[in-house]
Protein backbone atom coordinates (compact mmCIF):
# COMPACT_ATOMS: atom_id res chain seq x y z
CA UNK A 1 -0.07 37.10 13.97
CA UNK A 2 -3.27 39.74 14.37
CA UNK A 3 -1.96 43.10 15.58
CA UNK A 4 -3.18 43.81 19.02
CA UNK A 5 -6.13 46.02 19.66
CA UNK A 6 -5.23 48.77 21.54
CA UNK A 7 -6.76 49.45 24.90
CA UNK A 8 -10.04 50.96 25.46
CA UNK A 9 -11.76 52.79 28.21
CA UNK A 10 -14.75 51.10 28.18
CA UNK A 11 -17.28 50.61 31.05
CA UNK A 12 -18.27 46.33 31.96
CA UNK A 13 -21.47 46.19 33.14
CA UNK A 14 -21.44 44.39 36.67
CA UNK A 15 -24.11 42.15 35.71
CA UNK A 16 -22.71 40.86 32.48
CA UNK A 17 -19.52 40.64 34.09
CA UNK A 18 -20.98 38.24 36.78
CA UNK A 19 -22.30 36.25 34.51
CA UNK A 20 -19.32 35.75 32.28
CA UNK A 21 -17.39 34.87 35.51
CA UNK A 22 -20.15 32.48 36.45
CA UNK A 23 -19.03 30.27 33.52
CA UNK A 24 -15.80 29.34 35.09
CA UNK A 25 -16.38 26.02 37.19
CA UNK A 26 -15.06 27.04 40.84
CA UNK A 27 -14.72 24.98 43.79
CA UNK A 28 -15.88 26.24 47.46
CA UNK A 29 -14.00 25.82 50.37
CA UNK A 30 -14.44 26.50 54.11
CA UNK A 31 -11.77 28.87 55.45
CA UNK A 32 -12.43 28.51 59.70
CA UNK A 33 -10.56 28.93 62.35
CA UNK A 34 -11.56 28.93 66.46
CA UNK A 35 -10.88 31.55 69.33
CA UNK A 36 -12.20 31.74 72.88
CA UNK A 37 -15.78 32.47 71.05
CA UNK A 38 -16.11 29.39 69.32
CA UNK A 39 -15.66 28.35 65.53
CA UNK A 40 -15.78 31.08 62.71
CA UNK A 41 -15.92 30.55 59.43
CA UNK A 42 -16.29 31.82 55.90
CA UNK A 43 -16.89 30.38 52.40
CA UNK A 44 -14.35 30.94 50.11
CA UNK A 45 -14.25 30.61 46.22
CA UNK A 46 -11.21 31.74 45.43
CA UNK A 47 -9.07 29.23 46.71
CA UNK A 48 -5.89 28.21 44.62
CA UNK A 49 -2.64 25.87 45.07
CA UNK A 50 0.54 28.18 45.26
CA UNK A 51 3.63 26.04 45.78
CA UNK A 52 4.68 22.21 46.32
CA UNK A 53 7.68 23.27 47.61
CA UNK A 54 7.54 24.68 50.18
CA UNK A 55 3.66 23.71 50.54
CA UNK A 56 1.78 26.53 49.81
CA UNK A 57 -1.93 27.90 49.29
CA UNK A 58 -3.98 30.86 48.53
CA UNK A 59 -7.38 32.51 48.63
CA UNK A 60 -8.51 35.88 48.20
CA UNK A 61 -11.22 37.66 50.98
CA UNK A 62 -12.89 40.51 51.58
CA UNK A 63 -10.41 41.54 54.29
CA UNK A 64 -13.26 43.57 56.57
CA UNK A 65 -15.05 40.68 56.69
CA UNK A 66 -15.49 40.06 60.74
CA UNK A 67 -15.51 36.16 59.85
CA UNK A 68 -12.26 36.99 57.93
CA UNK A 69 -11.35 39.09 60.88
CA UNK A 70 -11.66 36.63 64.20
CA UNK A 71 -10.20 33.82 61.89
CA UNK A 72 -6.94 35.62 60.81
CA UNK A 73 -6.26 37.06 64.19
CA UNK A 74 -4.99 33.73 65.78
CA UNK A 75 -2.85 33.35 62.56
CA UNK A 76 -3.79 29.90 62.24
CA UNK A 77 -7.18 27.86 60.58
CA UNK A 78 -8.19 25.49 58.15
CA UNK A 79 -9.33 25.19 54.69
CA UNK A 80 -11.95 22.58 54.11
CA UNK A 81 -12.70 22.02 49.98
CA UNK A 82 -16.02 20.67 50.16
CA UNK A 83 -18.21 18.08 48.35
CA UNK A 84 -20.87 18.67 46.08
CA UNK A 85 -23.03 17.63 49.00
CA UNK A 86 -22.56 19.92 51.08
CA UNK A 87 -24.34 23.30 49.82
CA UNK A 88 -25.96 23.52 52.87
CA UNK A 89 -22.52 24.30 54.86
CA UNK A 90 -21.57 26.47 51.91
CA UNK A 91 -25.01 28.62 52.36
CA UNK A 92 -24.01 28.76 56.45
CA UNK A 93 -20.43 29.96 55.97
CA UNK A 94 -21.70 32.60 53.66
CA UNK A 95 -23.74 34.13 56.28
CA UNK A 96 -23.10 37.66 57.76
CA UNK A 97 -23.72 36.64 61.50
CA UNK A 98 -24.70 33.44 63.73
CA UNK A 99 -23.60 30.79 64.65
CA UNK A 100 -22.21 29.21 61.64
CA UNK A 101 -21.52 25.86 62.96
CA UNK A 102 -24.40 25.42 65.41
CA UNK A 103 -25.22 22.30 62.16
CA UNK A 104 -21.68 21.57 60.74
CA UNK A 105 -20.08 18.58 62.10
CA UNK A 106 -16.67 19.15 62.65
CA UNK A 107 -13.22 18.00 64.46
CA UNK A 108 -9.93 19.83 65.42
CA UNK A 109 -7.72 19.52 62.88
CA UNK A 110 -3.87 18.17 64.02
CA UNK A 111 -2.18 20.96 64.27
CA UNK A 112 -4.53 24.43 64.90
CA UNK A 113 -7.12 23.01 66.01
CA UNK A 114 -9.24 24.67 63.52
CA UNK A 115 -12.25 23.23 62.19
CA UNK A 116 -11.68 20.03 59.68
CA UNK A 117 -15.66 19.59 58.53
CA UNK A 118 -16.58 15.81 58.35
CA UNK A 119 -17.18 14.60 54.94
CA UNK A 120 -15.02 17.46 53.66
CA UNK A 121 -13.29 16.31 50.48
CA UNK A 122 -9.81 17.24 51.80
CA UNK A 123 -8.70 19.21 54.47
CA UNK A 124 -5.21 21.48 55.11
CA UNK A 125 -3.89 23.24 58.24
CA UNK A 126 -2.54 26.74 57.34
CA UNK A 127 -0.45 29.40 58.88
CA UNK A 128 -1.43 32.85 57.51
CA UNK A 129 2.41 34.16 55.95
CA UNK A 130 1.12 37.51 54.97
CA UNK A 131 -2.32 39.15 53.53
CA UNK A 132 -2.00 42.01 50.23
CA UNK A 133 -4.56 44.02 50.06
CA UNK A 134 -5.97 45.37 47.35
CA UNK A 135 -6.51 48.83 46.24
CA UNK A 136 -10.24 49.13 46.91
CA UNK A 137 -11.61 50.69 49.82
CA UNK A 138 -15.30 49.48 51.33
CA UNK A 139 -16.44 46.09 52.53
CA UNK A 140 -15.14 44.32 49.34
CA UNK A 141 -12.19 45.51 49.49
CA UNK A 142 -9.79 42.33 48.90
CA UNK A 143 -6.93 40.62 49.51
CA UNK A 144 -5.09 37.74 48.87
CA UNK A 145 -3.39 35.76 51.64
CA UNK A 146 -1.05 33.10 50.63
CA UNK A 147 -0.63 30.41 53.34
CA UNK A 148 1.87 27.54 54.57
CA UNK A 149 0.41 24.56 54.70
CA UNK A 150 1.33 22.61 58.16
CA UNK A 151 -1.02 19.41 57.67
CA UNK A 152 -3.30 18.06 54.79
CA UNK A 153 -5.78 14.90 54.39
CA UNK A 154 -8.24 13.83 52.26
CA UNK A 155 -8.76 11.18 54.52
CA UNK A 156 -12.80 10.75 55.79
C-alpha cells in the first residue's frame, strides 16, 4: 500500500474546480412549495436518497435564497426529479425572481399540496425535519436539509 501524501495548503482554482465537478452526471430536481402568494420554486442539483427506513431525502441550498426562503417556511413542499425534457422548467426554477410557474404545468400533490410538475419523472411529498447550515457566510452560504418523505409517485 502507497504511503499517504500528506496534506497541502494549496489554493483550487474555482474554475478548474467547476469543471472537474461538471464531470459528475447529476440529476435536477424541482424543490416547490405554495403559500398565500402562489407557487415558489427552486432547482436543485444536489438532491440525494437518505434512508428507506424511515423514508428519507436530502438536498443541499443556498439557505438565503428567498425561493428557499417562502418554500421552507410552511415546512412542507415537493421535490419533482425531472426528465431530460424538461430544461426549460429547470432554466425557470433557476431564476432569481418572477413568476416561476406562470409556464409549468402542475397539480397539488396528496398531501402538501405543493407543486407535483406534470411529466415529472417522479414526485415525493416532504416535511422539512431540520436544515444544517454550513459555515459560510454570504448568499451561498449552504445547507443541507434532510427531509421525511410523506408521499411518492412516479406515476404520470
Amino acid at each position: 500500500m502507497a504511503d499517504r501524501a500528506e496534506p497541502m495548503d494549496l489554493e483550487i482554482d474555482p474554475e478548474e474546480f467547476r469543471t472537474v465537478l461538471g464531470h459528475f452526471p447529476t440529476g435536477v430536481t424541482v424543490v416547490a412549495g405554495v403559500d398565500d402568494d402562489g407557487a415558489h420554486g427552486l432547482a436543485v442539483g444536489s438532491f440525494f436518497s437518505v434512508s428507506l427506513d424511515p423514508p428519507l431525502v436530502g438536498f443541499c441550498v443556498g439557505c438565503e435564497s428567498r425561493s428557499w426562503g417562502r418554500i421552507s417556511n410552511g415546512g412542507r413542499f415537493s421535490v419533482n426529479v425531472l426528465s431530460e425534457h424538461q430544461a426549460e422548467i429547470s432554466k425557470a426554477m433557476a431564476k432569481r425572481s418572477g413568476d416561476k410557474f406562470a409556464e409549468v404545468d402542475w397539480f397539488g400533490a396528496p398531501v402538501t399540496g405543493s407543486p407535483w410538475i406534470t411529466d415529472a419523472v417522479a414526485h415525493i411529498d416532504c416535511d422539512l425535519e431540520h436544515t444544517y447550515q454550513g459555515e459560510t457566510t454570504g448568499s451561498s452560504s449552504p445547507g443541507c436539509c434532510p427531509c421525511r418523505c410523506t408521499a411518492a409517485s412516479t406515476a404520470p
